[in-house]
Protein backbone atom coordinates (compact mmCIF):
# COMPACT_ATOMS: atom_id res chain seq x y z
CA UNK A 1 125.86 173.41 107.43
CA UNK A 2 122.37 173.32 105.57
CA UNK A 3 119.77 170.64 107.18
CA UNK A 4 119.24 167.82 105.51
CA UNK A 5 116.04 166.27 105.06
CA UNK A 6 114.35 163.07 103.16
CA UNK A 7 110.91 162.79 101.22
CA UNK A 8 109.40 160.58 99.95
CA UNK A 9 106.24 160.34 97.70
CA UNK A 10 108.29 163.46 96.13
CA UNK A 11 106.92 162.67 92.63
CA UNK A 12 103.52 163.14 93.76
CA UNK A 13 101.27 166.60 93.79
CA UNK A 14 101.92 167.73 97.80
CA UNK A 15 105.52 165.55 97.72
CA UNK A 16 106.88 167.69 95.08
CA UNK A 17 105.06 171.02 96.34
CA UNK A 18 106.83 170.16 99.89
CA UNK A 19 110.60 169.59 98.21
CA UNK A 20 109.98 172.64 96.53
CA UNK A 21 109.73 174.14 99.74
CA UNK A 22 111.91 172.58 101.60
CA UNK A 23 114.68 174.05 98.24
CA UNK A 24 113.27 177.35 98.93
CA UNK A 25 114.03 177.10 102.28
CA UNK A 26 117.87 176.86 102.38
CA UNK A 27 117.44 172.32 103.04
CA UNK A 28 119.59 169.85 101.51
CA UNK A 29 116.59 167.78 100.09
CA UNK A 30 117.19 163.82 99.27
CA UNK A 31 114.26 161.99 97.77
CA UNK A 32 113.47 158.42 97.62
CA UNK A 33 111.64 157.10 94.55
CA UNK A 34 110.39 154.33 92.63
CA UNK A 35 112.64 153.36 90.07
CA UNK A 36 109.89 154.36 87.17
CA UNK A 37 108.65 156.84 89.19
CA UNK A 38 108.70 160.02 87.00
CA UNK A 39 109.95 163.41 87.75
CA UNK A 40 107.88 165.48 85.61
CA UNK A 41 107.02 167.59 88.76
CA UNK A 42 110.51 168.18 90.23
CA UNK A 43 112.11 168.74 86.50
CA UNK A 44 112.61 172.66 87.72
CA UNK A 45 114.92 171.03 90.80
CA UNK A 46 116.63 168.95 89.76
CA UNK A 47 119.40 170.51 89.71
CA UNK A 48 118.89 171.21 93.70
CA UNK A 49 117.76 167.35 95.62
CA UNK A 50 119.59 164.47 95.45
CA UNK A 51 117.37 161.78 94.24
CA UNK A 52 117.51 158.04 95.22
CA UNK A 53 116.20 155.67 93.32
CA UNK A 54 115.03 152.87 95.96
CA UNK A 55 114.85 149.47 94.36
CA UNK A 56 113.24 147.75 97.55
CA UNK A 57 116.20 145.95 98.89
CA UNK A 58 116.43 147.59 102.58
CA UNK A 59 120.40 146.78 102.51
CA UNK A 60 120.78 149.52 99.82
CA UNK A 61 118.29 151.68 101.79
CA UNK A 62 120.18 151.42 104.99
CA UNK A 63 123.31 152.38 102.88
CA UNK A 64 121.88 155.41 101.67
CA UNK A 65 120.64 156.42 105.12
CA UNK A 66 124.66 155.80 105.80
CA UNK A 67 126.10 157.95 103.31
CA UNK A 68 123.90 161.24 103.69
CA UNK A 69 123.82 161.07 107.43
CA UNK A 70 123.23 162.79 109.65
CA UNK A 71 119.60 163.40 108.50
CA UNK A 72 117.60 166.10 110.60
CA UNK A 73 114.04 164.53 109.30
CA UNK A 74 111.82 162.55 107.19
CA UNK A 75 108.80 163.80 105.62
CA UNK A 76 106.93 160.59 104.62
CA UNK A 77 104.44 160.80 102.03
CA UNK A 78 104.86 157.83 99.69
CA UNK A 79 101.80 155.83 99.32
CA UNK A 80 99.85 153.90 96.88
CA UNK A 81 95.98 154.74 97.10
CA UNK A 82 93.06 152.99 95.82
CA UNK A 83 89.46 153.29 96.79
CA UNK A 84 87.67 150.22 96.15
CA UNK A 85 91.08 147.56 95.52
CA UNK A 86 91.21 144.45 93.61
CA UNK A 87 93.09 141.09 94.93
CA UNK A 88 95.53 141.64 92.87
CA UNK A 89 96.76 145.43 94.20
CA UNK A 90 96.91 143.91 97.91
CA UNK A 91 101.00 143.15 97.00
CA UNK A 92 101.86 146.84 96.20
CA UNK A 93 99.10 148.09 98.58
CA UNK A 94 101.01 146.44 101.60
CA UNK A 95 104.59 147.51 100.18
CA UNK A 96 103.95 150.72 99.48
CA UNK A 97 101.60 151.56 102.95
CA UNK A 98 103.63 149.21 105.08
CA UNK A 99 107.02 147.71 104.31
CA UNK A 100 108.52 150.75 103.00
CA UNK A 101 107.55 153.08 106.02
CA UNK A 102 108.67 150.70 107.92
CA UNK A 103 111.91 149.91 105.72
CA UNK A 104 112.06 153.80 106.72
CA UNK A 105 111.97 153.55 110.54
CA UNK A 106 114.72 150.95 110.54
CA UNK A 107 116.97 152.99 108.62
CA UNK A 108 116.09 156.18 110.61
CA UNK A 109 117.10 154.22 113.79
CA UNK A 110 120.32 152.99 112.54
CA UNK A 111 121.42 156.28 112.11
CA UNK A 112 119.83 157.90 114.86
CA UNK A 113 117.62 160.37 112.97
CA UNK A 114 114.71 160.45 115.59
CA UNK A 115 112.55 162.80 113.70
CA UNK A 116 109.05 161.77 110.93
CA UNK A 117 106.88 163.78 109.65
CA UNK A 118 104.11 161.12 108.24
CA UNK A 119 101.08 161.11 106.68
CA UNK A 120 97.60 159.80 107.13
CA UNK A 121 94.04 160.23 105.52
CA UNK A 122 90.90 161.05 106.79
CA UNK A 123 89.35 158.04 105.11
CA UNK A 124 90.10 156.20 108.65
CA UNK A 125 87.02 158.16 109.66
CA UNK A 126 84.52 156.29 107.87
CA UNK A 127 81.19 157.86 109.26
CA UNK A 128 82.75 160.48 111.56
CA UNK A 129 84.17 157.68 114.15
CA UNK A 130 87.06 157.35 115.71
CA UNK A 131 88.20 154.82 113.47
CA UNK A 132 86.54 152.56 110.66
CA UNK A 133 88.36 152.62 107.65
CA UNK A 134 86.33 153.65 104.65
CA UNK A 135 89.19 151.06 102.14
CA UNK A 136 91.89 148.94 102.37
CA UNK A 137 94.32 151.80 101.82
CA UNK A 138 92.76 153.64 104.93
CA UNK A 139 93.37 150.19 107.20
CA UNK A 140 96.79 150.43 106.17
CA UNK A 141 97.90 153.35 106.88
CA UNK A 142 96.16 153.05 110.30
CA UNK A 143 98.41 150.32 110.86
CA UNK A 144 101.46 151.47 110.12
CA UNK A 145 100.53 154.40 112.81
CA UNK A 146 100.70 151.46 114.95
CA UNK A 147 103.67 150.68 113.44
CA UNK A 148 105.04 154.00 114.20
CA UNK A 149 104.15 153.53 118.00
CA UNK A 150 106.73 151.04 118.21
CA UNK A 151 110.02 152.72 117.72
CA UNK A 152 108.22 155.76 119.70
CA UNK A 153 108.27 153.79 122.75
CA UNK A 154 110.93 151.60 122.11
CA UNK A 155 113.58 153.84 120.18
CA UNK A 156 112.49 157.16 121.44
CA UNK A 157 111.38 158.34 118.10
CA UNK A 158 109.78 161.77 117.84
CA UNK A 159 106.80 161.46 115.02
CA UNK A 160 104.06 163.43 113.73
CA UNK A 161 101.29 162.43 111.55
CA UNK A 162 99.70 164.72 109.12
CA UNK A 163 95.93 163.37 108.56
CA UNK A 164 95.47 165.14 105.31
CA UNK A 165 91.43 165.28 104.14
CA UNK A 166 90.79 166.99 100.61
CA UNK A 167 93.76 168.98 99.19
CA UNK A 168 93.73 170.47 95.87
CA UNK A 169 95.51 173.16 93.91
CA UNK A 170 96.56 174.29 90.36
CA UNK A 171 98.71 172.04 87.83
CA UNK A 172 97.50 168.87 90.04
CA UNK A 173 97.61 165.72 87.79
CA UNK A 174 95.36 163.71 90.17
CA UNK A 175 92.13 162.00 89.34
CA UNK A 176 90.46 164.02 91.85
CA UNK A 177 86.75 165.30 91.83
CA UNK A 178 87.70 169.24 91.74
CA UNK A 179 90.45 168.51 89.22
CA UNK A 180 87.53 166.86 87.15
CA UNK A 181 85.23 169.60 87.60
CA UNK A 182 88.48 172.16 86.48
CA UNK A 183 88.95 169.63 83.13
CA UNK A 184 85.20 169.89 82.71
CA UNK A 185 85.14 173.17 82.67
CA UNK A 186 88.13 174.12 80.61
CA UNK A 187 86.89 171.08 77.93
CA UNK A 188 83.19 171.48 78.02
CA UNK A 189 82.82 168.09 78.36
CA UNK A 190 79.62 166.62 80.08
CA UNK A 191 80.23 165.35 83.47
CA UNK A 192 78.02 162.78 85.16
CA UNK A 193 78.23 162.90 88.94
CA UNK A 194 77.14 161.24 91.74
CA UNK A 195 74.20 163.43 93.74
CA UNK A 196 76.56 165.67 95.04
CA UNK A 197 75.62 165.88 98.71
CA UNK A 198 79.04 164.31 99.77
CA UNK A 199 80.96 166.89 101.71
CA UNK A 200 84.12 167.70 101.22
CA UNK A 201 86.78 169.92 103.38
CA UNK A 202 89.18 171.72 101.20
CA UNK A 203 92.42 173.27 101.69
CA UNK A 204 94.34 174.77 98.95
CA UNK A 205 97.92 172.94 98.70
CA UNK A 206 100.10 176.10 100.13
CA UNK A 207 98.36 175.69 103.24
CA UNK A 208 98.91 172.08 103.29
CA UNK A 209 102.64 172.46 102.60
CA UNK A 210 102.35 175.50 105.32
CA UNK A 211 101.59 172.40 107.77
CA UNK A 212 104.13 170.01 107.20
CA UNK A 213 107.20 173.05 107.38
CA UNK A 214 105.08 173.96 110.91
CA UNK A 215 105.21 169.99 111.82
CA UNK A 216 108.81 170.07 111.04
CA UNK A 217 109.20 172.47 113.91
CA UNK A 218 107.18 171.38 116.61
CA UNK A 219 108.89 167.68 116.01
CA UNK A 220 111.59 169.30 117.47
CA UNK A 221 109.48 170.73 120.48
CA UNK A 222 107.74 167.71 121.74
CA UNK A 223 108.07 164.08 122.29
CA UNK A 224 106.62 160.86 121.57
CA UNK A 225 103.93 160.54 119.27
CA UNK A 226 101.26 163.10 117.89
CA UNK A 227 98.56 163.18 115.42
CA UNK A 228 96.99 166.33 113.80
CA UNK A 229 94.37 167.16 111.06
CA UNK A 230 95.12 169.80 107.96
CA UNK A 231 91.19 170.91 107.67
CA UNK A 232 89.75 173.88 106.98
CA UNK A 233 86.98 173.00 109.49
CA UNK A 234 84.43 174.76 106.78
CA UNK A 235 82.73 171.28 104.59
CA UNK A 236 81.21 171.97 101.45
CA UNK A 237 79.02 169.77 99.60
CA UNK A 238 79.65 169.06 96.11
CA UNK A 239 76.96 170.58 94.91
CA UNK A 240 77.78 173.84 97.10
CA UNK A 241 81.54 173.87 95.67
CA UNK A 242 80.13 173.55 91.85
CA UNK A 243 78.31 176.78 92.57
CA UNK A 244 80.96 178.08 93.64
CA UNK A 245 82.97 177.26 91.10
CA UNK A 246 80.23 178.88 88.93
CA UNK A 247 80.62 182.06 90.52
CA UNK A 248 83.98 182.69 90.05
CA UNK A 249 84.21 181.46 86.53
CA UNK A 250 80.76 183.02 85.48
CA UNK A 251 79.58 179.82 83.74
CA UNK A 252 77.52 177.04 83.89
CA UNK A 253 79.25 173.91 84.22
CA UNK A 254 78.61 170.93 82.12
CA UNK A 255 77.54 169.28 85.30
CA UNK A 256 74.65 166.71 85.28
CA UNK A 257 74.10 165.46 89.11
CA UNK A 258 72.73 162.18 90.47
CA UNK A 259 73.36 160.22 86.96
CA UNK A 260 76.09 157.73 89.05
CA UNK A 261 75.65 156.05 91.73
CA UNK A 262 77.40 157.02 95.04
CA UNK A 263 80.58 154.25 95.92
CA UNK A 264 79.81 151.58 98.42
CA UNK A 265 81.15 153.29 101.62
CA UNK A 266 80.97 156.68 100.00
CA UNK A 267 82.49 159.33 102.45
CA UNK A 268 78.96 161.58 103.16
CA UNK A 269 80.21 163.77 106.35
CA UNK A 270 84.01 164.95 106.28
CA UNK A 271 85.95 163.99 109.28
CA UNK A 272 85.67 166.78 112.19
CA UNK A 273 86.70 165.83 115.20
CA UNK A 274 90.25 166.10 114.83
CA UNK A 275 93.04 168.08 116.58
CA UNK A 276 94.45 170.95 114.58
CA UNK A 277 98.26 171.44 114.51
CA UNK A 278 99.42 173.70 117.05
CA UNK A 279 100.63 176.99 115.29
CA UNK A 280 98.74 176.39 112.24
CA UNK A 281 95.74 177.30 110.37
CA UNK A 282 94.53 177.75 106.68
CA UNK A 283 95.08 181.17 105.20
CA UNK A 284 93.47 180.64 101.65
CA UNK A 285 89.29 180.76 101.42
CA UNK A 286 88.15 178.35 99.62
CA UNK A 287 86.62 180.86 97.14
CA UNK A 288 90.01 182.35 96.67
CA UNK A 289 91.76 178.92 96.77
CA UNK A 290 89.48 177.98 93.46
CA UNK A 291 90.45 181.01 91.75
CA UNK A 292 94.09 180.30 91.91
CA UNK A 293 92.99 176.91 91.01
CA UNK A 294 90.86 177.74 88.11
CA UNK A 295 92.99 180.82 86.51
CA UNK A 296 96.57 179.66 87.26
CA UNK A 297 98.28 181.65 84.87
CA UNK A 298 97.13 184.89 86.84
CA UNK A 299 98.98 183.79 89.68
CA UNK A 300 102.02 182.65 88.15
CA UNK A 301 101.35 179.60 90.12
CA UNK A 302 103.53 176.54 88.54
């Protein structure tokens, strides 16, 4: 009998890298999503994961836990981010960050599937500390960590959180500053930055998938409650990455630093004082993790 294993957040960039994975490796994938969440990114699998489209009413949740059981584990990736919120994104802020990890739990312990893979962000790291959370989003998903701790201790859960800091690969549709820099570049449009001296630790999605299939493992290998960081250990600034960049592609980017101001609470120094995941460690430089990046189609990557 395959495994069987939920995702959520499977629509997004790493969720639909890791259920591609997860189909590649022999798993019976089931993934939760939104009911207008798209599927542009899993299109290819279809055909392979079962998908379930969660309206928010945890009676039909806990039913679907019931039908598909027994589940081995839960990757949990689902998330709504936002740097700098308004008051009217605290509703979906809290259900996405909150209730529906722990709508999650709940089910889990009903059916006596013991095993989460979660994830958390390096933004709780505000200045290098322990914890100061650089945005709302970051305060959330410190809490539901705490959250977490609960059926640990109480339930005997098994649960591992991935704290994920910058992640970035080819065919990624997020807003993010190297996938600007990549549009930049293939456009020639101008690009007004910030000054640039905000570092930033990098690891190319593969890797990042690499550490969740390793986290599935040692979930099974240890109890209680663990927390681990996916870094490369090896910041770059901005600035240092756009020459970089430069190299590889042999041209000058359309990049014209210090025209916008940095955020309020801008993240300066990357987060470094976290544990590494046992059994794991990055395998793409960063030099050759912006090549794939930057000439895809040479590496047949989708």
């Amino acid at each position: 009998m395959r495994k069987k294993a939920i995702v959520t957040g499977a629509s997004g960039y790493i969720g639909s890298r890791l259920t591609h994975a997860l189909v590649a490796e022999g798993w019976e994938v089931y993934v939760i999503l939104r009911p207008n969440s798209s599927i542009s990114l899993l299109e290819d699998i279809t055909k392979h994961i079962s998908i379930f489209r969660f309206d928010g009413e945890f009676d039909n949740l806990r039913k679907f836990f019931q039908q598909i059981q027994p589940i081995e584990i839960v990757f949990h990736l689902a998330a709504y981010f936002v740097a700098d919120h308004k008051w009217q994104q605290v509703e979906i802020l809290l259900d996405s960050n909150i209730r529906l990890g722990t709508m999650l739990l709940e089910a889990m312990k009903e059916i006596n599937c013991r095993h989460l893979i979660n994830t958390a962000t390096a933004w709780q790291h505000y200045q290098d500390q322990d914890y100061n959370p650089v945005c709302l989003y970051a305060a959330m998903k410190e809490a539901f960590e705490k959250i977490i701790t609960y059926y640990v201790q109480v339930h005997n859960f098994q649960a591992i959180t991935l704290e994920l800091l910058d992640t970035y690969g080819p065919q990624d549709p997020r807003s993010k500053v190297l996938n600007l820099l990549y549009k930049s570049w293939k456009t020639g449009t101008k690009l007004e930055m910030s000054g640039g001296e905000q570092e930033l630790d990098l690891v190319y999605i593969d890797d990042v998938i690499s550490a969740y299939l390793i986290a599935a493992d040692y979930c099974h290998q240890t109890k209680g409650q663990k927390k681990f960081s996916v870094a490369s250990q090896k910041p770059h600034t901005l600035r240092e990455i756009t020459a970089i960049i430069e190299q590889i592609t042999e041209d000058k980017l359309p990049i014209v630093f210090g025209q916008r101001p940095y955020r309020q609470r801008e993240v300066m120094t990357s987060w470094k004082q976290g544990e590494i995941l046992p059994g794991w460690q990055p395998t793409i430089t960063l030099a050759k993790g912006l090549r794939k990046m930057f000439f895809a189609d040479e590496y047949n990557e989708f």
